[in-house]
N, C-alpha and C. Protein backbone atom coordinates (compact mmCIF):
# COMPACT_ATOMS: atom_id res chain seq x y z
N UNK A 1 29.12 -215.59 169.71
CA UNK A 1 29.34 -216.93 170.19
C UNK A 1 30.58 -216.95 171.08
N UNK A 2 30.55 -217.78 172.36
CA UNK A 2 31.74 -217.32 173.32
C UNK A 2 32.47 -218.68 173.33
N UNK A 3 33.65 -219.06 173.57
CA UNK A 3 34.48 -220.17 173.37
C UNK A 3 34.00 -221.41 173.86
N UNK A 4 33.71 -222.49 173.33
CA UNK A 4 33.22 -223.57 173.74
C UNK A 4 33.76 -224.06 175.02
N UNK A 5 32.96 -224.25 175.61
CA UNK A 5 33.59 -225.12 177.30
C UNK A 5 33.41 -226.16 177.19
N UNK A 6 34.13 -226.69 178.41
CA UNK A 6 35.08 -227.98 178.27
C UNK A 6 33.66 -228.70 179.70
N UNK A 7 32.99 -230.00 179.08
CA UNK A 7 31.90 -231.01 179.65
C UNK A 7 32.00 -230.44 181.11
N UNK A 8 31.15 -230.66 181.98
CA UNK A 8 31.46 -230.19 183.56
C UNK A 8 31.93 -231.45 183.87
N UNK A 9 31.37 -232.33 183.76
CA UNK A 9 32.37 -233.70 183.61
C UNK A 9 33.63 -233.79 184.39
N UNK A 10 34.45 -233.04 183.14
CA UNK A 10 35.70 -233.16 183.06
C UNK A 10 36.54 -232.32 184.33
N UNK A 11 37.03 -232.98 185.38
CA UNK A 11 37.55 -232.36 186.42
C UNK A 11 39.12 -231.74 186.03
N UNK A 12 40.07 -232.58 185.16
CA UNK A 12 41.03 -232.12 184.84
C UNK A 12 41.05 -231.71 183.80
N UNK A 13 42.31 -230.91 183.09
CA UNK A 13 42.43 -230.90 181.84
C UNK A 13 43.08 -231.75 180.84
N UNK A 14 42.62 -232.51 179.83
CA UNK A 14 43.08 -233.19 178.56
C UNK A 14 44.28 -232.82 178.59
N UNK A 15 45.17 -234.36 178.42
CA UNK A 15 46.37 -234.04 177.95
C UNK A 15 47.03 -233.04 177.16
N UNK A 16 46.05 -233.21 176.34
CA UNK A 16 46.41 -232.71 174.65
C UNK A 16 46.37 -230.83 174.79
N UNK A 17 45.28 -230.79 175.59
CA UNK A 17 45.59 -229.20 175.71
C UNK A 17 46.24 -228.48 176.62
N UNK A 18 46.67 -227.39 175.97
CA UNK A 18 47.53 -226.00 176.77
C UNK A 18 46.94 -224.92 176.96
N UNK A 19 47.29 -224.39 177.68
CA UNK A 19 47.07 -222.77 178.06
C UNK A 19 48.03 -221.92 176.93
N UNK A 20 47.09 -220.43 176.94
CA UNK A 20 47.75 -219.84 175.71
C UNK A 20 49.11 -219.49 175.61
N UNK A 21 49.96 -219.30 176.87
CA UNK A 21 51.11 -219.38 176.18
C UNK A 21 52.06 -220.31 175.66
N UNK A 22 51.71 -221.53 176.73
CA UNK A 22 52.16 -223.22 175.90
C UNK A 22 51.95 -223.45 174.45
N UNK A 23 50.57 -222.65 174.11
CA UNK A 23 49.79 -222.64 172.37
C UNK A 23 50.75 -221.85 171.83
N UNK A 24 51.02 -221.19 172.26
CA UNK A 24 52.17 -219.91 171.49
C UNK A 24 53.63 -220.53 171.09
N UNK A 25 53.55 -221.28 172.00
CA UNK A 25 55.33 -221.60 171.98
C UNK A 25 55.19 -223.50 171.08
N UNK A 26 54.04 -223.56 170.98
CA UNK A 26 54.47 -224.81 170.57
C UNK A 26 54.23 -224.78 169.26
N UNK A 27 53.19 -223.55 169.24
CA UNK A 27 52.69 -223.35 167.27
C UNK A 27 54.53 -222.67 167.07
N UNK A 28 54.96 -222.40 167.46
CA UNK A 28 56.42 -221.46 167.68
C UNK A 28 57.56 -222.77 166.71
N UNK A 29 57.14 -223.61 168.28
CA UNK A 29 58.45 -224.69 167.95
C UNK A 29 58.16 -225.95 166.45
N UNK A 30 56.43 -225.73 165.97
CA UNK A 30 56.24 -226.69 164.96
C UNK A 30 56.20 -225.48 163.58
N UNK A 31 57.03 -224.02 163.67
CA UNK A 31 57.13 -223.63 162.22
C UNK A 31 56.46 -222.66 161.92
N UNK A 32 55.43 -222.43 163.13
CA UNK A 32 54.33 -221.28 162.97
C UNK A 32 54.79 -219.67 163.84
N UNK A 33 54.89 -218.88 162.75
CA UNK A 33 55.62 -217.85 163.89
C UNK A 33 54.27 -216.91 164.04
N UNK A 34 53.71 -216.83 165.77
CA UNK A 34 52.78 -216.43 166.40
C UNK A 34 52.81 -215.68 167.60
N UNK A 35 52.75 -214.65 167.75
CA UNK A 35 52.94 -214.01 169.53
C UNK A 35 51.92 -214.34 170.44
N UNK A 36 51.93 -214.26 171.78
CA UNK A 36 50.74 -214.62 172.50
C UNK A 36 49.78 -213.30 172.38
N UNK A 37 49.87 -212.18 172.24
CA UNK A 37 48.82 -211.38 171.58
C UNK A 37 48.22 -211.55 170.43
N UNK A 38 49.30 -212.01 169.66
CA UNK A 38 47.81 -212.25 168.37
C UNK A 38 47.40 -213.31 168.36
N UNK A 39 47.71 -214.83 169.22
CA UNK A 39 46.84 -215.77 169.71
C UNK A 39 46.06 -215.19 169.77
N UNK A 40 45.81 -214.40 171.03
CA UNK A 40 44.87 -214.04 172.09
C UNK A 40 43.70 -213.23 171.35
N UNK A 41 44.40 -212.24 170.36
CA UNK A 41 43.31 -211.38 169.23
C UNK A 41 42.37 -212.09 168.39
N UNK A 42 42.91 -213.01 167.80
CA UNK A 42 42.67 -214.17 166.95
C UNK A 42 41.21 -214.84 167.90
N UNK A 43 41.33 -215.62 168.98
CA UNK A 43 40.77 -216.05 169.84
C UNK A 43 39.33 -214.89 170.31
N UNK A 44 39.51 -214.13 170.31
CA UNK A 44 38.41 -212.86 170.53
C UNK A 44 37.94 -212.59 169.16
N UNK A 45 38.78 -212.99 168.06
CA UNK A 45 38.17 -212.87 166.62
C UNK A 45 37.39 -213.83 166.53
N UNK A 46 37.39 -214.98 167.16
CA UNK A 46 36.48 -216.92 167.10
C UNK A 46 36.98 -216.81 165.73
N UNK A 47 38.41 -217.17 165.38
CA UNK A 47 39.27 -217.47 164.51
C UNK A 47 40.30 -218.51 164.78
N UNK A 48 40.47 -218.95 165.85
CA UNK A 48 40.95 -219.64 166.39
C UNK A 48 40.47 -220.68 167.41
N UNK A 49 40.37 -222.23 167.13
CA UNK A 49 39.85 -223.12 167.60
C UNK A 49 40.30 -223.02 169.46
N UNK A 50 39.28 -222.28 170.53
CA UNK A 50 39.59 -222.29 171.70
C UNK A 50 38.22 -223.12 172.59
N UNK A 51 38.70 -223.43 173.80
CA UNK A 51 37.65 -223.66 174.71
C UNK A 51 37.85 -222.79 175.80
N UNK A 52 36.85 -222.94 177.03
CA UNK A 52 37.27 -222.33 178.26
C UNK A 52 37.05 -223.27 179.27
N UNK A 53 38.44 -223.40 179.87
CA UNK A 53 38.05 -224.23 181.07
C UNK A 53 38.54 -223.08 182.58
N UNK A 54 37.28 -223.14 182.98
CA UNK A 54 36.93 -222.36 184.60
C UNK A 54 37.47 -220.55 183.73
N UNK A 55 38.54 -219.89 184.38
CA UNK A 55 38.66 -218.75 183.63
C UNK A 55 39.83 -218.52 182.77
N UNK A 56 40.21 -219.71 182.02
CA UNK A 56 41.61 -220.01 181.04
C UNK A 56 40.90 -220.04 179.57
N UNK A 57 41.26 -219.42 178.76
CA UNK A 57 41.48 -220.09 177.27
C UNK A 57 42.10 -221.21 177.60
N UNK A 58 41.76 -222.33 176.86
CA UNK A 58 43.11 -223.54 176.51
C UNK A 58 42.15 -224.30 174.90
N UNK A 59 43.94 -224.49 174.25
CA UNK A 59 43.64 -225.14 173.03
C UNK A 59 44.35 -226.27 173.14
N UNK A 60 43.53 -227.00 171.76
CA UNK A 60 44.20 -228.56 171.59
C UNK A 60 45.29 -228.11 170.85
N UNK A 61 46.39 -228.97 171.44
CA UNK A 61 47.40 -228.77 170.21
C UNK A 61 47.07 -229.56 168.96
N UNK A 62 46.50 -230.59 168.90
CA UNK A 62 45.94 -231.36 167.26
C UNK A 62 45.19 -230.29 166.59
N UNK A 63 44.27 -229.53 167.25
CA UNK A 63 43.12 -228.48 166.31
C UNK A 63 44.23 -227.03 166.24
N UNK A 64 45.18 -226.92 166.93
CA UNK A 64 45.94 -226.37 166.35
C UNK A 64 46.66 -226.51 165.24
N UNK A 65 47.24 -227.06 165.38
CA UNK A 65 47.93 -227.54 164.28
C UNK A 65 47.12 -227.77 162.65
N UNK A 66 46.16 -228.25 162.65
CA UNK A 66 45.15 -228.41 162.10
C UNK A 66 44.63 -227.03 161.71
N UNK A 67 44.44 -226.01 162.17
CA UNK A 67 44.23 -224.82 162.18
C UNK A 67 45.50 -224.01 161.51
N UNK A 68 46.83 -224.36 161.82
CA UNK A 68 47.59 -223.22 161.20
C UNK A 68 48.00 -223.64 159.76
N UNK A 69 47.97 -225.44 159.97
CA UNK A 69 47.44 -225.75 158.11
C UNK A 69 46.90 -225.17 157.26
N UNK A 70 45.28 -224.83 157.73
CA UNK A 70 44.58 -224.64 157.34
C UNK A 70 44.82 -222.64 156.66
N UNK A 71 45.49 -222.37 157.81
CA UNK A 71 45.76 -220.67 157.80
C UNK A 71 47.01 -220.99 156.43
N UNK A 72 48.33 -221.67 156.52
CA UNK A 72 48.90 -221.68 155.41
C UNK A 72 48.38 -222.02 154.28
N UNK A 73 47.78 -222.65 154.09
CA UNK A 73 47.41 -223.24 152.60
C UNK A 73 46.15 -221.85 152.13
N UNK A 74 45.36 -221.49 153.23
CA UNK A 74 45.23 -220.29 152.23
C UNK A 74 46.09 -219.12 152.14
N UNK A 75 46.64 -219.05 152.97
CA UNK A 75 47.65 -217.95 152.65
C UNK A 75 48.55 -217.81 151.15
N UNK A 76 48.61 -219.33 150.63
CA UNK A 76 49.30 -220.13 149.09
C UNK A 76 48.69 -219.56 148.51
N UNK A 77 47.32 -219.99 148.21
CA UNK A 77 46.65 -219.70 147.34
C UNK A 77 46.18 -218.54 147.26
N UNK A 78 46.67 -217.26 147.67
CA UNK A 78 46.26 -215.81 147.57
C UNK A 78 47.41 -215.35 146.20
């Protein structure tokens, strides 16, 4: 399965999302310590909530965030 794309619709990009190294630095600045390679690994794993717009990864920062929740709380419970 290859990263969901973004409506043809949509001429610009959503506020809300970034390109992967903006994703890197902001999962960075909210507590999550992440490099832009293992974004990027993660993302080729479809472990990580991505789309593609034209030839960019870009993520939401909400489904991020939402996502590295999701990665801590099981990480707890191991």
């Amino acid at each position: 399965m290859r990263a969901k794309a973004i409506p043809q619709k949509c001429n610009s990009r959503p506020k809300d999302w970034v390109a992967i190294r903006r994703a890197t630095t902001f999962l960075q600045e909210n507590g999550y310590p992440v490099t832009t390679k293992r974004l990027y690994n993660l993302s080729a794993a479809k472990k990580v909530p991505r789309y593609k717009w034209g030839q960019y990864l870009i993520f939401s920062k909400s489904e991020l965030l939402d996502w590295a929740e999701k990665m801590i709380v099981k990480q707890d419970t191991i």
